[in-house]
Protein backbone atom coordinates (compact mmCIF):
# COMPACT_ATOMS: atom_id res chain seq x y z
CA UNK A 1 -22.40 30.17 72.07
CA UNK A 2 -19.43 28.84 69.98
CA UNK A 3 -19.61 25.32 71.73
CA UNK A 4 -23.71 25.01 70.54
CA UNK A 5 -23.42 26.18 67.33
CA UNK A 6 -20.14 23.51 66.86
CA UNK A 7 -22.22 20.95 68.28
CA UNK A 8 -25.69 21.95 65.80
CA UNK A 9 -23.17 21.87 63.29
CA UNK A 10 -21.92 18.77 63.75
CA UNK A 11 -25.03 17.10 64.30
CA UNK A 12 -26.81 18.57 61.20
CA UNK A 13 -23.66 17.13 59.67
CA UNK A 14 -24.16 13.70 61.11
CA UNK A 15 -27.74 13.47 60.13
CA UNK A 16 -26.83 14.09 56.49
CA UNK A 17 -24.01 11.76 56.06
CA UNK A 18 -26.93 9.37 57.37
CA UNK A 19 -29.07 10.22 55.26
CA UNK A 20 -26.47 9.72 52.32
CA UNK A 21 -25.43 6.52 53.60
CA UNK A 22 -28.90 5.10 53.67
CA UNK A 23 -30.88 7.15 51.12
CA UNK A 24 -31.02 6.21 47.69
CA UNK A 25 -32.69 9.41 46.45
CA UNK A 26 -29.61 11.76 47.97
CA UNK A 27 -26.93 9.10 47.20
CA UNK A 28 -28.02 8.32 43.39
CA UNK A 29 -27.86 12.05 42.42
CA UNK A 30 -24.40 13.03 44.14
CA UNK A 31 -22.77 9.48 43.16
CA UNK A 32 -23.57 9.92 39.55
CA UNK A 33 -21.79 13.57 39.58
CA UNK A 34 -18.98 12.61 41.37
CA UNK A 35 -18.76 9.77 38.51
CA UNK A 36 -19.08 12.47 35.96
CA UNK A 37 -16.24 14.27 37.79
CA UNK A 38 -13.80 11.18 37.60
CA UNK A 39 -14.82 10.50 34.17
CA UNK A 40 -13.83 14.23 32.80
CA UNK A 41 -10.68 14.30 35.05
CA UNK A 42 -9.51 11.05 33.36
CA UNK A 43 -10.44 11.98 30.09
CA UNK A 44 -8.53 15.68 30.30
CA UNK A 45 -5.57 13.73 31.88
CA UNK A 46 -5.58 10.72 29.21
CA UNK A 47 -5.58 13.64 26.63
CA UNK A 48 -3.14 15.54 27.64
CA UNK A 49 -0.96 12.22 28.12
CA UNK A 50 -1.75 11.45 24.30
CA UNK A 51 -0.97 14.96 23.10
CA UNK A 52 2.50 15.08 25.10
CA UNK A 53 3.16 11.38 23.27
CA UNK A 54 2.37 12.57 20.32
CA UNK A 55 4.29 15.73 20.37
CA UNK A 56 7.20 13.93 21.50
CA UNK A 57 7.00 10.75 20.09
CA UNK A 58 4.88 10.89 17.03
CA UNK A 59 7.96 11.40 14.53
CA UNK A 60 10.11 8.49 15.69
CA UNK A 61 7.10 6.44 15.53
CA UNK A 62 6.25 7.45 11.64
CA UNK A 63 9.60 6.95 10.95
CA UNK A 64 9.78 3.71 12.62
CA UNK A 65 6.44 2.44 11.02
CA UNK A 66 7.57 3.73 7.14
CA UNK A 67 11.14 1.85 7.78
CA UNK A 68 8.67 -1.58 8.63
CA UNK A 69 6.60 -0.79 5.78
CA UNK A 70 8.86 -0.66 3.39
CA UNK A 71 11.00 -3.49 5.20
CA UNK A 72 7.82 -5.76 4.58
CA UNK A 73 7.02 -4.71 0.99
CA UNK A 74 10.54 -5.43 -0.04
CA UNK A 75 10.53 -8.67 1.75
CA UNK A 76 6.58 -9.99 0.46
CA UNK A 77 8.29 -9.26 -3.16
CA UNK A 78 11.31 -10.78 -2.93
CA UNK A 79 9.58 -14.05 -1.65
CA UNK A 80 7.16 -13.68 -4.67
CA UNK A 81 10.26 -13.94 -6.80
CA UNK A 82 11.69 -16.65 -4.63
CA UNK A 83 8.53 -18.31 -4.72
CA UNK A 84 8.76 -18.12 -8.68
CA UNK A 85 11.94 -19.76 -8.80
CA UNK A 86 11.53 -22.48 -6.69
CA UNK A 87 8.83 -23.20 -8.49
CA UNK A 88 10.55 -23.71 -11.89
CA UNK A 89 13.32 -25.27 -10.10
CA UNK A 90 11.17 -27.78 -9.24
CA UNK A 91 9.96 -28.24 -13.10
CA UNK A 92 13.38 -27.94 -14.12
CA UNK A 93 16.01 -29.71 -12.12
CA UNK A 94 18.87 -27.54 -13.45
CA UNK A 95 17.38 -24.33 -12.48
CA UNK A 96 19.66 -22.07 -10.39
CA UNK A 97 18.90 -20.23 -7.65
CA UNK A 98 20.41 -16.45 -7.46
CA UNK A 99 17.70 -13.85 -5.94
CA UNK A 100 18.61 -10.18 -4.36
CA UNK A 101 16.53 -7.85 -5.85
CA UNK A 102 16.45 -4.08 -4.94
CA UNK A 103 13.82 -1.86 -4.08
CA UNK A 104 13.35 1.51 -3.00
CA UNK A 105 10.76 3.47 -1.94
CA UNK A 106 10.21 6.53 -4.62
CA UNK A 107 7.88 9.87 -4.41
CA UNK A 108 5.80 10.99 -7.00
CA UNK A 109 6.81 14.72 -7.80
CA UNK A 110 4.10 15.73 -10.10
CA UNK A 111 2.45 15.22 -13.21
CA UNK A 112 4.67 15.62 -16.33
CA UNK A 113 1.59 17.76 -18.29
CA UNK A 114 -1.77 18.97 -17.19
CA UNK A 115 -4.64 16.58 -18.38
CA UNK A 116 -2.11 13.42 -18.58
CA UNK A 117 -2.87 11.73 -15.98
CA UNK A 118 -0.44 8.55 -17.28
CA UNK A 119 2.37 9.89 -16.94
CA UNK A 120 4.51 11.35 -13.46
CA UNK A 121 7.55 12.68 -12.34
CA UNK A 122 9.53 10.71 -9.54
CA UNK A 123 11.86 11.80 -6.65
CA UNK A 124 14.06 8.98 -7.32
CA UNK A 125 17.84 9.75 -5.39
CA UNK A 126 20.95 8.73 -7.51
CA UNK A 127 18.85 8.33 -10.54
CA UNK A 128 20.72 6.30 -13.01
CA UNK A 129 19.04 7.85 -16.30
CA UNK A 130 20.57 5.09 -18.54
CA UNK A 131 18.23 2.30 -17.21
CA UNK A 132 14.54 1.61 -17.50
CA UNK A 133 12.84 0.54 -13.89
CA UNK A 134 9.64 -1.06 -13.06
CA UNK A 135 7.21 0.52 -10.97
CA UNK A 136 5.06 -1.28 -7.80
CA UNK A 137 1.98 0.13 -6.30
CA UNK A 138 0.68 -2.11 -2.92
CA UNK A 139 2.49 -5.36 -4.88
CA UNK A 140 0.58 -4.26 -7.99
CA UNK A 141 2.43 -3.35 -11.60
CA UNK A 142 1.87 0.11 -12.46
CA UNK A 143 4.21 1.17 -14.91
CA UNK A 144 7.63 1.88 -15.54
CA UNK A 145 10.32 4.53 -15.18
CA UNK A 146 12.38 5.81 -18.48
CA UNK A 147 14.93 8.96 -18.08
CA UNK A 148 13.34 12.31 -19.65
CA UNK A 149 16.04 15.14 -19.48
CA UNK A 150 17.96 12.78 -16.84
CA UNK A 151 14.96 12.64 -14.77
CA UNK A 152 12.96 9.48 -13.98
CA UNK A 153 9.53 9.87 -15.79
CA UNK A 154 6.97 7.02 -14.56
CA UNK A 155 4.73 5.78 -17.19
CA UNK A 156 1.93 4.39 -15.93
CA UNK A 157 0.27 1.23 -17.15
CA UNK A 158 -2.55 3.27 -19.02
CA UNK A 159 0.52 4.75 -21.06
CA UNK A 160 0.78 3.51 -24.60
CA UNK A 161 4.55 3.81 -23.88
CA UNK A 162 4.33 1.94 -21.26
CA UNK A 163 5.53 -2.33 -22.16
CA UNK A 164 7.21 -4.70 -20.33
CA UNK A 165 6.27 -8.58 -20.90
CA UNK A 166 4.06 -10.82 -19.44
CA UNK A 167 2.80 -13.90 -18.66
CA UNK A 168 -1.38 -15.21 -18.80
CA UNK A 169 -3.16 -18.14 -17.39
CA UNK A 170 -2.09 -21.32 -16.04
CA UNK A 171 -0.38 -22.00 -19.61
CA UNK A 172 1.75 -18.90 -18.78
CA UNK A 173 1.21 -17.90 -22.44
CA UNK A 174 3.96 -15.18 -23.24
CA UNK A 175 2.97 -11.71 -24.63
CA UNK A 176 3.94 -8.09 -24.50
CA UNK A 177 1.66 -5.56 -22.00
CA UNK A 178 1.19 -2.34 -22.91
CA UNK A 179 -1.32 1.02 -22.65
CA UNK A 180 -3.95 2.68 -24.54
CA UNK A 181 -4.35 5.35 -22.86
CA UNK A 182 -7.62 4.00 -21.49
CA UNK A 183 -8.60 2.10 -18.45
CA UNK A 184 -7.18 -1.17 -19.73
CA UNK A 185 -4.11 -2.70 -20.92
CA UNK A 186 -3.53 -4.62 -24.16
CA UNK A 187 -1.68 -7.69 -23.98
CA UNK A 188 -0.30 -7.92 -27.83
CA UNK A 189 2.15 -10.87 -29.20
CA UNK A 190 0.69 -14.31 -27.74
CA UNK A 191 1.01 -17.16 -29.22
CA UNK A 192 -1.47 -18.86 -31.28
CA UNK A 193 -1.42 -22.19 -30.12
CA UNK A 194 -1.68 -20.98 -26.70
CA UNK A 195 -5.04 -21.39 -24.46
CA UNK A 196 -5.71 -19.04 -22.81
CA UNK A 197 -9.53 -17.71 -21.53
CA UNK A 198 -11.38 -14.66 -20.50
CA UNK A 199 -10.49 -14.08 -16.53
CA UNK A 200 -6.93 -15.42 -16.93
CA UNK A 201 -4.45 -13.68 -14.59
CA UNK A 202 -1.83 -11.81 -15.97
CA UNK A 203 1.44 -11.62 -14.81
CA UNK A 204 5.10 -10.19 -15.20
CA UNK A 205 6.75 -13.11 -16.79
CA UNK A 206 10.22 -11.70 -15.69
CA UNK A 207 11.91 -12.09 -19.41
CA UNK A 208 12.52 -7.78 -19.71
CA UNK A 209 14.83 -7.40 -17.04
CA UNK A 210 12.80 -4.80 -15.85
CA UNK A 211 10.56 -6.79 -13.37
CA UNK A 212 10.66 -10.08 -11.95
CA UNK A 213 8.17 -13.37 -12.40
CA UNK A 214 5.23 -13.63 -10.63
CA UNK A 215 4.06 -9.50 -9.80
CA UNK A 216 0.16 -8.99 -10.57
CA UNK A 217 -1.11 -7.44 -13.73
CA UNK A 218 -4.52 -7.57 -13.97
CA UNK A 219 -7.56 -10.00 -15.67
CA UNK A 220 -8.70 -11.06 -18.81
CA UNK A 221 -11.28 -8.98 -20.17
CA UNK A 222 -11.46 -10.64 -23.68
CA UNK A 223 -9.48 -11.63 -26.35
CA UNK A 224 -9.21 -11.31 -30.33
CA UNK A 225 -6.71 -12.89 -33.39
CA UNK A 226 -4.63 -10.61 -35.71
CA UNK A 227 -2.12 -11.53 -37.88
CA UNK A 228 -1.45 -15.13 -36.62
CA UNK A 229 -1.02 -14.00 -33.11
CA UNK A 230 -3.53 -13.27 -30.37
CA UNK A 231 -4.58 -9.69 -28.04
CA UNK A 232 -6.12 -9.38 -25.01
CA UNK A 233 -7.89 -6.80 -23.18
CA UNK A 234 -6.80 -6.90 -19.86
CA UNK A 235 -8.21 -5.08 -16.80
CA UNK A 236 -6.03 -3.72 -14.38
CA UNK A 237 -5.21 -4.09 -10.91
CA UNK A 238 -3.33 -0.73 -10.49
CA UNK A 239 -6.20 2.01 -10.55
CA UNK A 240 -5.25 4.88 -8.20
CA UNK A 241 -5.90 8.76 -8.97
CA UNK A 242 -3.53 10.21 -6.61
CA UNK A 243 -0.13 8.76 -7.01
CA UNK A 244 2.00 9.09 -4.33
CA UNK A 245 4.59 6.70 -3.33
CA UNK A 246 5.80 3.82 -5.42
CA UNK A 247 8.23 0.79 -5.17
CA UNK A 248 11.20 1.36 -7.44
CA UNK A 249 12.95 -1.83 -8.92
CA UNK A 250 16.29 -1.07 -8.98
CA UNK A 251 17.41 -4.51 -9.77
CA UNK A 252 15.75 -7.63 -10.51
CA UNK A 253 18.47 -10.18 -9.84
């Protein structure tokens, strides 16, 4: 009785894996769920792979990404300043050559006051409150740091604190950048005989000692004579409404 039913059994058994082999209508059906099955196994395994990486991995690899970051920042602006010099040691054949600025990476803390939106405390370490800094956001100007109770205070551009000089248009015409506690800056102090035009680029020209040559401003928006000397609106490239890291100038040379 055993022997038969074995035998039944195993040709039942043969006449299916027949008709699997050869039928498309049996195959299709069972070949697309056992797909499904792979599919969902590797996709379960692949995330539990990622989530094991990324427990154990995921704060040396921040670190290791903020420490390029800020490794390529500092090194895109010091060959903006390099690139600055070299050019005016090419107009001037007695130009020296002396660049090793330093920047750090700062925090922003909080805002100094509720509804001023200009100005912002930093988490700068070894704060030396006896110096005014400049302030980078993504290789844009956007303000500068002055000690307030020994603690570094960022003024953004939009402060009408906030100065540092500048240089516009391919006459570098020389003038003095400040805030109006608007959207725009006001470039005051340039020259008369200067030429300059609305959608000039502004730059730092370098001359404070707070930033070096060549670090984006903003455009011309328009300009306007007072006094013998002209203004310019200028429209800003730093715009952000959440502060939250800057580049610190420590030095410029």
């Amino acid at each position: 009785m055993n022997k038969k039913l074995f035998t039944y059994l195993l040709t039942l058994l043969a006449l299916f894996m027949g008709a699997l082999y050869y039928t498309k209508t049996i195959q299709s059906p069972l070949l697309s769920s056992l797909n499904n099955i792979k599919i969902t196994y590797h996709a379960i395994t692949q995330s539990i792979q990622n989530s094991i990486d990324k427990h154990f991995f995921q704060a040396q690899e921040i670190t290791e990404l903020k420490e390029k970051l800020q490794k390529y920042e500092n090194n895109h602006l010091v060959m903006q300043q390099l690139a600055s010099e070299i050019d005016d040691m090419h107009k001037e054949n007695n130009s020296t050559l002396a660049t090793d600025p330093k920047i750090e990476l700062v925090r922003a803390i909080s805002y100094e006051k509720f509804g001023n939106l200009n100005r912002v405390w930093l988490d700068v370490p070894d704060y030396n409150s006896s110096k005014i800094y400049g302030l980078i956001y993504k290789e844009m100007v956007a303000g500068i740091v002055i000690p307030k109770d020994s603690k570094a205070l960022a003024l953004l551009n939009s402060d009408i604190k906030s100065t540092y000089a500048v240089y516009i248009g391919n006459s570098k015409a020389p003038g003095i950048a400040h805030g109006n506690n608007g959207k725009n800056l006001i470039v005051s102090f340039i020259p008369a005989w200067f030429n300059i035009k609305v959608g000039d680029e502004v730059i730092t020209s370098g001359l404070d000692d707070i930033f070096f040559k060549g670090l984006k401003v903003g455009r011309v928006l328009s300009i306007s004579t007072s006094q013998g000397y002209q203004n310019a609106v200028v429209e800003q490239y730093y715009k952000s409404s959440e502060p939250s890291y800057f580049y610190l100038i420590r030095s410029v040379q």
